[in-house]
N, C-alpha and C. Protein backbone atom coordinates (compact mmCIF):
# COMPACT_ATOMS: atom_id res chain seq x y z
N UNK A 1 -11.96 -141.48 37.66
CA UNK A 1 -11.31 -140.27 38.12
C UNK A 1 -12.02 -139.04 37.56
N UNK A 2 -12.30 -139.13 36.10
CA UNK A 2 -13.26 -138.16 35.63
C UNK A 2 -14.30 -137.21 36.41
N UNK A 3 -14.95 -138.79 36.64
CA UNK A 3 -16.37 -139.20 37.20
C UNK A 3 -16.24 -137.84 38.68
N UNK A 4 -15.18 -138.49 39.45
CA UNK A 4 -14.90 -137.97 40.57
C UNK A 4 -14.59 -136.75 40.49
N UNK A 5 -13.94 -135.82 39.74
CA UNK A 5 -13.56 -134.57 39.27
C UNK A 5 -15.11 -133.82 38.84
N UNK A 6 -15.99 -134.23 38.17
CA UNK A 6 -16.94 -134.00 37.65
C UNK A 6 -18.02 -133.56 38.92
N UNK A 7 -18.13 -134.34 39.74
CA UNK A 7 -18.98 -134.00 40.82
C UNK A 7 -17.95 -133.84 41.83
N UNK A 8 -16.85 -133.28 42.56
CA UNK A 8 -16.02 -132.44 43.53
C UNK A 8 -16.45 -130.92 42.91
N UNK A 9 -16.61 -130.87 41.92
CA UNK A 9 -15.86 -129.14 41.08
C UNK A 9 -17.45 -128.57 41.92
N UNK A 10 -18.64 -129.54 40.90
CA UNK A 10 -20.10 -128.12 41.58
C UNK A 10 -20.35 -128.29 42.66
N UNK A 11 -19.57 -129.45 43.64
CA UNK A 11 -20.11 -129.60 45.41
C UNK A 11 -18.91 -128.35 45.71
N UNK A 12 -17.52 -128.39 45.22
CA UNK A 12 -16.82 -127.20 46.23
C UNK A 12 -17.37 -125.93 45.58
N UNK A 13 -18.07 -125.39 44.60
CA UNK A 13 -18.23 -124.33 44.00
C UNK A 13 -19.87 -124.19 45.39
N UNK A 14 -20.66 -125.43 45.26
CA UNK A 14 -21.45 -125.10 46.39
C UNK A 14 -21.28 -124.56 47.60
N UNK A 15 -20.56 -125.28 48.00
CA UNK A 15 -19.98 -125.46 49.90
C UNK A 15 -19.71 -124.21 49.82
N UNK A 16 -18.26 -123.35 48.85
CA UNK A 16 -18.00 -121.91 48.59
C UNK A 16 -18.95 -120.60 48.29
N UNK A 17 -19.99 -121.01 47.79
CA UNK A 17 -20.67 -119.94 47.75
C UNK A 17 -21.64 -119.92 49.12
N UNK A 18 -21.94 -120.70 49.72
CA UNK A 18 -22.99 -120.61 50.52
C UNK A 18 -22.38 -120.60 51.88
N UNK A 19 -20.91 -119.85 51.85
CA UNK A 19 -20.40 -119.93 53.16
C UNK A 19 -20.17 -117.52 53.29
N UNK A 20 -20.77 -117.61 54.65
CA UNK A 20 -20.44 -116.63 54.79
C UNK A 20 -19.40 -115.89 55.18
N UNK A 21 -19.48 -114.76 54.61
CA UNK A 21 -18.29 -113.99 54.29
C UNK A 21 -18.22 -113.14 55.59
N UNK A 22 -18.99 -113.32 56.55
CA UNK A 22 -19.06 -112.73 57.77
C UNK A 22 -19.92 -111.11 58.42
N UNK A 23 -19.66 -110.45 59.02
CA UNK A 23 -20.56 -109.11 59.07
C UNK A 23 -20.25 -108.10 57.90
N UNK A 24 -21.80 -107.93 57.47
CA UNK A 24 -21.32 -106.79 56.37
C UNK A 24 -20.99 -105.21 57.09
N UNK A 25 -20.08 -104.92 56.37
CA UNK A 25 -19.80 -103.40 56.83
C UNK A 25 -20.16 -102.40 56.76
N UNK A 26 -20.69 -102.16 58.41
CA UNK A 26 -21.25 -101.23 58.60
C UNK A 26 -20.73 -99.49 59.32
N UNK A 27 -21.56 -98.92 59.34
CA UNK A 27 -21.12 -97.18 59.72
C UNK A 27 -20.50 -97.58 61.15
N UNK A 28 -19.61 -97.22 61.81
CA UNK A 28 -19.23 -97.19 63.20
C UNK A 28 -20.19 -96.28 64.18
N UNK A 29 -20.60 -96.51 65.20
CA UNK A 29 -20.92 -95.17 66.16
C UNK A 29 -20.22 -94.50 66.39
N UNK A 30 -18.79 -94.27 66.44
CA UNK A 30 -18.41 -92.83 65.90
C UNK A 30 -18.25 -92.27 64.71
N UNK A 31 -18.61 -93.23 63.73
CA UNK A 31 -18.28 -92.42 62.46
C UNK A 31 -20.03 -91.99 62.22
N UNK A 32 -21.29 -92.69 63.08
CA UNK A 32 -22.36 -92.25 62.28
C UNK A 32 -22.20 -90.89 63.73
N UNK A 33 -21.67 -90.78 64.82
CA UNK A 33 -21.77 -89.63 65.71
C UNK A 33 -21.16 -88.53 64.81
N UNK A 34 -19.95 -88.68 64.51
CA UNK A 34 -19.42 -87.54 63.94
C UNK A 34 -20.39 -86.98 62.69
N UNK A 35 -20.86 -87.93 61.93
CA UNK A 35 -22.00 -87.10 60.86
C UNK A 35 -22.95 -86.32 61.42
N UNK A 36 -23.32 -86.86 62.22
CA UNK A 36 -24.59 -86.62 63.27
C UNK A 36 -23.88 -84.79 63.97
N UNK A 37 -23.00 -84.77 64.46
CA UNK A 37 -22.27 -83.79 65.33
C UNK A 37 -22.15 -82.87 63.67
N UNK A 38 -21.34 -83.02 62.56
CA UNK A 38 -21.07 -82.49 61.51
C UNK A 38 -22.59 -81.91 60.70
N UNK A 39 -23.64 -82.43 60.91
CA UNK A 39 -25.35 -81.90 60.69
C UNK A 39 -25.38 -81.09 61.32
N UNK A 40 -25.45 -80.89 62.71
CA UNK A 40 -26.05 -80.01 63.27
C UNK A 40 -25.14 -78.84 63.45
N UNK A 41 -23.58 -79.04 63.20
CA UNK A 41 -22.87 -77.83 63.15
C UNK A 41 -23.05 -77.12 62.24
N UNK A 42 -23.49 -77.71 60.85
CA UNK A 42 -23.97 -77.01 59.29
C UNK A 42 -25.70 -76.32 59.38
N UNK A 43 -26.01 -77.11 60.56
CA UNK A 43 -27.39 -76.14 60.59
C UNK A 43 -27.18 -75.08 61.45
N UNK A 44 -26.48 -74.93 61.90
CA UNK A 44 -26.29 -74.10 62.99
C UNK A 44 -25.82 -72.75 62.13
N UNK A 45 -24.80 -73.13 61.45
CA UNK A 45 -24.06 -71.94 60.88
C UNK A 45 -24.82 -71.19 59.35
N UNK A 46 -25.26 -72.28 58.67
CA UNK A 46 -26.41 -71.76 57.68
C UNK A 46 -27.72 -71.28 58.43
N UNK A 47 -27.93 -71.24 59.54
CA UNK A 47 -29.33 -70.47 59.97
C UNK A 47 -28.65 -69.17 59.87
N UNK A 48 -27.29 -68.72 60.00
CA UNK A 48 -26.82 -67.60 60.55
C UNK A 48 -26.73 -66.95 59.44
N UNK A 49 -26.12 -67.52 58.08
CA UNK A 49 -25.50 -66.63 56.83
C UNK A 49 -26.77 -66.98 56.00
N UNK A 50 -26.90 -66.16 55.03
CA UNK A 50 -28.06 -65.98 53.63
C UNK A 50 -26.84 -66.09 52.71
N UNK A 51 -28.10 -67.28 51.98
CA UNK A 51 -26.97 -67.81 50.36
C UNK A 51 -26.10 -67.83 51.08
N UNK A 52 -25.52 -68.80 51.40
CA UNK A 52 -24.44 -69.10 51.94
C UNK A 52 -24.18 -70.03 51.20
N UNK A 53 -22.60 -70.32 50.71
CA UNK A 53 -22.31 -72.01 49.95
C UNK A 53 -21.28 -72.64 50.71
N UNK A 54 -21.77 -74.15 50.49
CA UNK A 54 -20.75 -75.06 51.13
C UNK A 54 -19.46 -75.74 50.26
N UNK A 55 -18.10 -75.29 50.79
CA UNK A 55 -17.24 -75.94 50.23
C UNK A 55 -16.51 -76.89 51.11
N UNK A 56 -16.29 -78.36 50.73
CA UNK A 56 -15.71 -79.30 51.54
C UNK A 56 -13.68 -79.79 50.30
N UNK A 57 -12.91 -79.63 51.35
CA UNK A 57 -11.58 -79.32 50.73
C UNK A 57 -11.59 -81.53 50.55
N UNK A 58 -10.32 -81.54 50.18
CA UNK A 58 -10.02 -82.60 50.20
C UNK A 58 -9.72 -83.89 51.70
N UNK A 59 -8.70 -82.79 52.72
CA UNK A 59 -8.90 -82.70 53.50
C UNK A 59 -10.39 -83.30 54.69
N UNK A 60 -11.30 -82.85 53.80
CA UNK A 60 -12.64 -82.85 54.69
C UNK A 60 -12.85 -81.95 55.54
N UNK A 61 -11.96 -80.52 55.66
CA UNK A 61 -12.63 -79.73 56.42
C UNK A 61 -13.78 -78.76 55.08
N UNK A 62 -14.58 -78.35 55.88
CA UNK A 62 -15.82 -77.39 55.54
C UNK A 62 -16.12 -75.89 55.68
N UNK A 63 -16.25 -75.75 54.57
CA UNK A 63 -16.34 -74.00 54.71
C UNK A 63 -17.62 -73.99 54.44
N UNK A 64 -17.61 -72.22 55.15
CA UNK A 64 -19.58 -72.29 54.54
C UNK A 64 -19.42 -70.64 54.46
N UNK A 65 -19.64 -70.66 53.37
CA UNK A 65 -19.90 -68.75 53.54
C UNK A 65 -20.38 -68.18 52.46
N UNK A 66 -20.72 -67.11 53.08
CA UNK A 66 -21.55 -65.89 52.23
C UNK A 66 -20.66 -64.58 51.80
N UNK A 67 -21.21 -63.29 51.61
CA UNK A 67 -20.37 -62.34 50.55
C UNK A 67 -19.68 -61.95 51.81
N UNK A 68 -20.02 -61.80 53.64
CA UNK A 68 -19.30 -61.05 54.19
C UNK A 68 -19.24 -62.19 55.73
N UNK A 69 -19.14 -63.67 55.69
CA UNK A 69 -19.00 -64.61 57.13
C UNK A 69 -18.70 -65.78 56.38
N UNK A 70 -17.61 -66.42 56.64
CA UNK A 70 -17.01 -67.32 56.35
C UNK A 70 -17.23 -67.90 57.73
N UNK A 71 -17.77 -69.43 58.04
CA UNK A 71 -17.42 -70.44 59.17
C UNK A 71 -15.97 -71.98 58.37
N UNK A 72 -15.23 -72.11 59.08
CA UNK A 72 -14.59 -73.00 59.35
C UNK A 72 -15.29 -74.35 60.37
N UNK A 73 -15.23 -75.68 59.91
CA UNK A 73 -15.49 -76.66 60.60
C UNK A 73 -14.85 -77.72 60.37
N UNK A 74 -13.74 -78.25 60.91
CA UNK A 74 -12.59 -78.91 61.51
C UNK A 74 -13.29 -80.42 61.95
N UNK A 75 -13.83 -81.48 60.95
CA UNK A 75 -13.80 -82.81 61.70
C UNK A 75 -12.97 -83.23 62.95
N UNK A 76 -11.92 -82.77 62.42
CA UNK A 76 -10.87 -83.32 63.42
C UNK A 76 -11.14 -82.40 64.69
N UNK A 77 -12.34 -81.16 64.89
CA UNK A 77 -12.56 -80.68 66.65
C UNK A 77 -13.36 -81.33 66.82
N UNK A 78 -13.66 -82.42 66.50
CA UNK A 78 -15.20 -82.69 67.24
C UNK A 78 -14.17 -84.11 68.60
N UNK A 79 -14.95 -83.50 69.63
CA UNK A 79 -14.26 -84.88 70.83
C UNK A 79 -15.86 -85.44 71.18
N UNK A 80 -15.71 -86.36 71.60
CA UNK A 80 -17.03 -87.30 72.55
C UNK A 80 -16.70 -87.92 73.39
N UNK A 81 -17.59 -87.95 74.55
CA UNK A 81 -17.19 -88.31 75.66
C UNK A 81 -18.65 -87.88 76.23
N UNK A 82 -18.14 -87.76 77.73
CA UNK A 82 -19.52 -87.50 78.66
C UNK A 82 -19.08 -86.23 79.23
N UNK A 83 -19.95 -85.38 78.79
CA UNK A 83 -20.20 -83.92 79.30
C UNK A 83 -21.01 -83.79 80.71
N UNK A 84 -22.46 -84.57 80.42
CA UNK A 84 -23.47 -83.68 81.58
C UNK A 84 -23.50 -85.16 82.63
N UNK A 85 -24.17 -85.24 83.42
CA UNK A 85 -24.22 -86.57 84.49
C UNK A 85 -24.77 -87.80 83.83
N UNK A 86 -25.46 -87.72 82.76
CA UNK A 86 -25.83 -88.74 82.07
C UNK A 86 -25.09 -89.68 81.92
N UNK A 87 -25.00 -91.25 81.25
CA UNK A 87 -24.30 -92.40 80.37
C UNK A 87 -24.07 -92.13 79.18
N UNK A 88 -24.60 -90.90 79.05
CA UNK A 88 -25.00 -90.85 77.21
C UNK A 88 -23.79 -90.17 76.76
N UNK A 89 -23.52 -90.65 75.62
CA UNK A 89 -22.17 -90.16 74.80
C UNK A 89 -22.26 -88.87 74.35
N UNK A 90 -21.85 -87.26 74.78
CA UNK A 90 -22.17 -86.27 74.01
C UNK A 90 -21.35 -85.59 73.15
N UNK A 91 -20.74 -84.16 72.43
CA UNK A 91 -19.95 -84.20 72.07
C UNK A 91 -19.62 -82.44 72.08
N UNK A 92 -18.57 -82.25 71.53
CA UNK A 92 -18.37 -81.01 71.54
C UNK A 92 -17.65 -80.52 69.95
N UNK A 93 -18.21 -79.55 69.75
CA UNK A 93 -17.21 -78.95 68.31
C UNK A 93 -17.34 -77.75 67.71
N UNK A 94 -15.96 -77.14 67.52
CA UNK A 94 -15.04 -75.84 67.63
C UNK A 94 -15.31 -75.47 65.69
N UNK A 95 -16.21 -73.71 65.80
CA UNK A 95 -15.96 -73.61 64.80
C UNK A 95 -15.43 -72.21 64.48
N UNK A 96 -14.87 -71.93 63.93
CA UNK A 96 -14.07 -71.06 63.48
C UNK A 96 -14.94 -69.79 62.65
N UNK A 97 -14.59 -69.08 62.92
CA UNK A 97 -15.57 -67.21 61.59
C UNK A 97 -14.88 -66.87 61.21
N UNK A 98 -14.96 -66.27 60.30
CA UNK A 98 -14.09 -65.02 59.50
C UNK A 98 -15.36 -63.68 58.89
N UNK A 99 -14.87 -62.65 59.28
CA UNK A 99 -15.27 -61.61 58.97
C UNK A 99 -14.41 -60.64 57.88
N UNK A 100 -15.22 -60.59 56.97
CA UNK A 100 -14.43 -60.11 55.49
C UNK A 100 -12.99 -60.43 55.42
N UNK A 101 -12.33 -61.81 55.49
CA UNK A 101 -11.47 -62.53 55.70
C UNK A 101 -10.36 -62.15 56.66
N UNK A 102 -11.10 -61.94 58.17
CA UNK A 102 -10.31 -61.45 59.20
C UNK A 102 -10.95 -62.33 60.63
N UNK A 103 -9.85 -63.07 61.07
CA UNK A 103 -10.31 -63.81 62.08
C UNK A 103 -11.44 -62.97 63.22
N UNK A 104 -12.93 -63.56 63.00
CA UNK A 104 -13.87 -63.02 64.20
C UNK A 104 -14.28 -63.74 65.26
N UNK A 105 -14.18 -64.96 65.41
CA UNK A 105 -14.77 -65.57 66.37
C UNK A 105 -14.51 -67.18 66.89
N UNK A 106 -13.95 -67.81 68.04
CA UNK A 106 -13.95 -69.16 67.92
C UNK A 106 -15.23 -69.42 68.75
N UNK A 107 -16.20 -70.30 68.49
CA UNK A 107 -17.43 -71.24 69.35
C UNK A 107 -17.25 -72.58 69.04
N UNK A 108 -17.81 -73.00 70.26
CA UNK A 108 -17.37 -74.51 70.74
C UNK A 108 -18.74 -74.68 70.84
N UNK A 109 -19.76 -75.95 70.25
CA UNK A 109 -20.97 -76.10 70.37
C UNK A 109 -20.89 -76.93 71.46
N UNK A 110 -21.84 -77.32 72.30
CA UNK A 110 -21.94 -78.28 73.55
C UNK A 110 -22.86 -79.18 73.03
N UNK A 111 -22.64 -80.50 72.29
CA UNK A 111 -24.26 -80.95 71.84
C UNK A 111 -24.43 -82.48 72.77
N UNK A 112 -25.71 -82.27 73.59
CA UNK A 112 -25.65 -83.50 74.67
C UNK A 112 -27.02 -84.41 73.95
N UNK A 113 -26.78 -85.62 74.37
CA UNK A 113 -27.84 -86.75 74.03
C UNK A 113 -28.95 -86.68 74.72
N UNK A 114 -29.92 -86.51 73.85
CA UNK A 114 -31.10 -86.47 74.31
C UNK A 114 -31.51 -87.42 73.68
N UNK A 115 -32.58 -88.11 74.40
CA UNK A 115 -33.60 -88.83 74.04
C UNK A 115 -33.56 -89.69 72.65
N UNK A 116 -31.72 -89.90 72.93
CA UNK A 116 -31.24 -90.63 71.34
C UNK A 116 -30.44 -89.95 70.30
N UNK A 117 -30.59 -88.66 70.69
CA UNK A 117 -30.46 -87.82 69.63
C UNK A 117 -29.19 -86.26 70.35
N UNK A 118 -28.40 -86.34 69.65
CA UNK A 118 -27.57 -84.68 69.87
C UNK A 118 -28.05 -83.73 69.50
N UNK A 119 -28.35 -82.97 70.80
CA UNK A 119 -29.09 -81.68 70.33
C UNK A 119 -28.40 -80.45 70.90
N UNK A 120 -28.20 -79.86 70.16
CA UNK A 120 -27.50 -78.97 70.50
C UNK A 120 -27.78 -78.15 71.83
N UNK A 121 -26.90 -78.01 72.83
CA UNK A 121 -27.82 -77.29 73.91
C UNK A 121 -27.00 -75.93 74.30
N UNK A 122 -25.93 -75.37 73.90
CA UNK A 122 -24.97 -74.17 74.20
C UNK A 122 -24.16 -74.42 73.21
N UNK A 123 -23.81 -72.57 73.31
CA UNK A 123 -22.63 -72.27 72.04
C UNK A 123 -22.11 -71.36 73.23
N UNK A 124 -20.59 -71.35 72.85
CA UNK A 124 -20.04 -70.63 73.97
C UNK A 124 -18.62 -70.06 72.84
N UNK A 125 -18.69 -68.91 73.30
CA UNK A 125 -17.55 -67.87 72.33
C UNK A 125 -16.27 -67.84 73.35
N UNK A 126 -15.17 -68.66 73.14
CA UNK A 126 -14.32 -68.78 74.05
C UNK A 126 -12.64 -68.81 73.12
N UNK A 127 -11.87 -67.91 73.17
CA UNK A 127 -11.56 -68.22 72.14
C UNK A 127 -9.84 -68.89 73.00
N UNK A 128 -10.48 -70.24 72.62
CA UNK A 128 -9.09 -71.71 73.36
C UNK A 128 -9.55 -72.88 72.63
N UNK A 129 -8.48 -73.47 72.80
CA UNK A 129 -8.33 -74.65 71.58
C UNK A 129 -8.78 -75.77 72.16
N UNK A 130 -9.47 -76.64 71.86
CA UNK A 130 -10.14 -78.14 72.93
C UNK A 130 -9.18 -78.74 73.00
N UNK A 131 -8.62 -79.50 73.42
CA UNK A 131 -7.08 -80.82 73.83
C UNK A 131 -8.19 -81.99 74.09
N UNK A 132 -9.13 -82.20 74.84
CA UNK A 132 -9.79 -83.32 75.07
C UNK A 132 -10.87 -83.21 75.69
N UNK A 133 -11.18 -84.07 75.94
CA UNK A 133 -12.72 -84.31 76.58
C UNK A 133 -12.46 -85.61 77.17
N UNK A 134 -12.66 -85.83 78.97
CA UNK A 134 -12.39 -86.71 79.24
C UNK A 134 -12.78 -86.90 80.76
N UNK A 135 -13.49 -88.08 81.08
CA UNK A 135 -14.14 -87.54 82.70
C UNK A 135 -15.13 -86.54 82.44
N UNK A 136 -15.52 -86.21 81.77
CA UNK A 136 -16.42 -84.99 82.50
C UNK A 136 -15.80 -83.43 81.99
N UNK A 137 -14.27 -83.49 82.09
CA UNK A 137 -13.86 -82.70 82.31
C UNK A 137 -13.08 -82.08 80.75
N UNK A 138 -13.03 -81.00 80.53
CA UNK A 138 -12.84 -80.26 79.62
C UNK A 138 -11.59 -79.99 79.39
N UNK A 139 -10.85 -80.27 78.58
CA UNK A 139 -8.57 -79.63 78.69
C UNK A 139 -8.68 -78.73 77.66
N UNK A 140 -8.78 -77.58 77.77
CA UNK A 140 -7.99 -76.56 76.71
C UNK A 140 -6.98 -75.67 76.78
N UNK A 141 -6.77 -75.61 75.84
CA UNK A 141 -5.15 -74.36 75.38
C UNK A 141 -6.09 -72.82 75.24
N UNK A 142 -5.34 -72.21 75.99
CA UNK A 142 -5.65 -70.57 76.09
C UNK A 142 -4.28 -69.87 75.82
N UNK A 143 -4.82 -68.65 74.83
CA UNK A 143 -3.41 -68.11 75.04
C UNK A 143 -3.60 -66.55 75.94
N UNK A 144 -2.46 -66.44 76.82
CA UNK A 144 -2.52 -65.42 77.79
C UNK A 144 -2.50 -63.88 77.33
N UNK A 145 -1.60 -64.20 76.13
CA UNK A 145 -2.00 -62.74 75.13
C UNK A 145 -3.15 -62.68 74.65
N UNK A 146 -3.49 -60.91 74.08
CA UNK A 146 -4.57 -60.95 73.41
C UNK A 146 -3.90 -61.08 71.89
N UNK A 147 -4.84 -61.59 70.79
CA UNK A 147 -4.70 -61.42 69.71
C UNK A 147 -4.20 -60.41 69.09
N UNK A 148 -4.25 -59.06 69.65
CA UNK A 148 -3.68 -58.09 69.08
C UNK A 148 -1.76 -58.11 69.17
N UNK A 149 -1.66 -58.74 70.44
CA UNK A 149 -0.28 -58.83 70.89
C UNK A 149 0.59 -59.87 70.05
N UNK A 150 1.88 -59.20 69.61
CA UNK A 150 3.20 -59.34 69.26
C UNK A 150 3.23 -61.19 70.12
N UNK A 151 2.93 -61.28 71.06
CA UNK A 151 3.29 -62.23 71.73
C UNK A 151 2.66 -63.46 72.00
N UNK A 152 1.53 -62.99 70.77
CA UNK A 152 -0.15 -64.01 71.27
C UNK A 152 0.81 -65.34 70.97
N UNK A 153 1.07 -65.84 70.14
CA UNK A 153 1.95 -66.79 69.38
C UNK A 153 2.99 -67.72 69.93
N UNK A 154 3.26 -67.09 71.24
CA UNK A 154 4.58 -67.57 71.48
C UNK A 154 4.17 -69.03 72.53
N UNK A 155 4.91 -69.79 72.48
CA UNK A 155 4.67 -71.04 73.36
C UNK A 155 4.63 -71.00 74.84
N UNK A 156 5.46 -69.63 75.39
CA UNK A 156 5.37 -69.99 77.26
C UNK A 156 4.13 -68.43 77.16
N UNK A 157 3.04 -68.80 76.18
CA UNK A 157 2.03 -67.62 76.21
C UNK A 157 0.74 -68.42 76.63
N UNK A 158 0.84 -69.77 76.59
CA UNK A 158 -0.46 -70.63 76.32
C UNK A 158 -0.52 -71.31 78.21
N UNK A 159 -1.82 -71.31 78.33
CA UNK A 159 -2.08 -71.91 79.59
C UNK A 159 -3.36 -73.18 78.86
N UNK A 160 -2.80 -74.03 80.38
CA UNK A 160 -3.63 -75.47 79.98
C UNK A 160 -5.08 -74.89 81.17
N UNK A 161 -6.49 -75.32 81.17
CA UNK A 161 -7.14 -74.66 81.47
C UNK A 161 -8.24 -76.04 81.46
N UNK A 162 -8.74 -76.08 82.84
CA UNK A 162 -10.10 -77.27 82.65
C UNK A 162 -11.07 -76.88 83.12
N UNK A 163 -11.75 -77.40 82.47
CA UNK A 163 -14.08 -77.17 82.57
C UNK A 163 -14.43 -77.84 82.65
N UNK A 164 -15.63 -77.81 83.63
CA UNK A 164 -16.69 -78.77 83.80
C UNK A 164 -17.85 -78.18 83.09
N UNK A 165 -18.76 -78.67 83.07
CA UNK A 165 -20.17 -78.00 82.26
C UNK A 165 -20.72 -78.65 83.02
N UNK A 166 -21.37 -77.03 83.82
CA UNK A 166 -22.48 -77.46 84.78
C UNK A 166 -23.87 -76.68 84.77
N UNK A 167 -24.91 -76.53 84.65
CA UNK A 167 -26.36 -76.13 84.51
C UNK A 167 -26.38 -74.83 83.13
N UNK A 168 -25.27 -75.61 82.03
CA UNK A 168 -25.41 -74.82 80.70
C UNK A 168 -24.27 -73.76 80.55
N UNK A 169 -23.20 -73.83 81.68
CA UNK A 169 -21.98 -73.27 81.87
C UNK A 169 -20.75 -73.67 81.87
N UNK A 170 -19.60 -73.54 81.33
CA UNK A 170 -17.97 -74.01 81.57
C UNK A 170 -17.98 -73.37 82.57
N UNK A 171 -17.43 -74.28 83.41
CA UNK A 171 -16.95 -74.08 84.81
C UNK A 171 -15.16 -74.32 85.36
N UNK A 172 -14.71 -73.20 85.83
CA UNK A 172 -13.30 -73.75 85.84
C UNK A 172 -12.53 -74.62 86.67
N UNK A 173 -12.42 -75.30 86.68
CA UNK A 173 -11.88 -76.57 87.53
C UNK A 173 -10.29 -77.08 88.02
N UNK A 174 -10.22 -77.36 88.76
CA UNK A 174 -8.31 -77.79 89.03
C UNK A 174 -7.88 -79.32 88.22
């Protein structure tokens, strides 16, 4: 019985180690897209500000700013989907300014697949909130007030609003 105990123990310690543990874990294609989309939004906005520093919250959203432009960048705007007639997965993402800490600007980058790669191809100053990306087609929230208005805020102020992107343009669509 010994005997038998003695040689079971290093054959199951064998059989156990030399069995695989299955696929090692790897980056997702959307989680290596979103880095990919999150690069080129940080180059985009540091070409713009001097000495500029990057702060990332807990959260994971990203600030980037200098003595007088603050950008906001929101992981959570980035959508993917198919923008231009291509197969290729492209993406879109909303970043936020501040001017001497006073809301200046919302842009939505358009970044389409090229040749493997997201490259940024339009920035568009629109200031509406993305809802989705889907078909082709673009869903955002607009609000009907201007910012200056008492009323920008209010809920029957917001219109739903769809785009196509066609030869480097939002296009408005039914």
């Amino acid at each position: 019985m010994m005997k038998m105990i003695g040689i079971l123990i290093p054959l199951l310690t064998l059989i156990f180690s030399c069995q695989d543990s299955g696929p090692k874990k790897t980056e997702t294609d959307s989680e290596s897209l979103k880095k990919e989309v999150i690069s080129i939004a940080e180059g985009y906005v540091k070409e713009q500000l001097k000495d500029a520093k990057t702060i990332i919250n807990s959260t994971g959203l990203i600030t980037i700013e200098n003595y007088q432009k603050k950008f906001i960048i929101d992981p959570r705007d980035i959508f993917a989907g198919f923008i231009d007639d291509d197969q290729e997965t492209d993406a879109i993402i909303t970043l936020t300014s501040y001017m001497d800490q006073n809301y200046y600007m919302t842009e939505h980058l358009i970044l389409l697949q090229t040749e493997g790669k997201l490259m940024l191809i339009r920035s568009f100053e629109k200031d509406m909130k993305i809802l989705r990306l889907k078909d082709r087609i673009i869903t955002a929230e607009i609000h009907t007030k201007p910012r200056t208005s008492p009323l920008y805020s209010c809920a029957s102020c917001k219109a739903i609003i769809y785009y196509r992107y066609s030869n480097g343009d939002l296009i408005k669509t039914d």
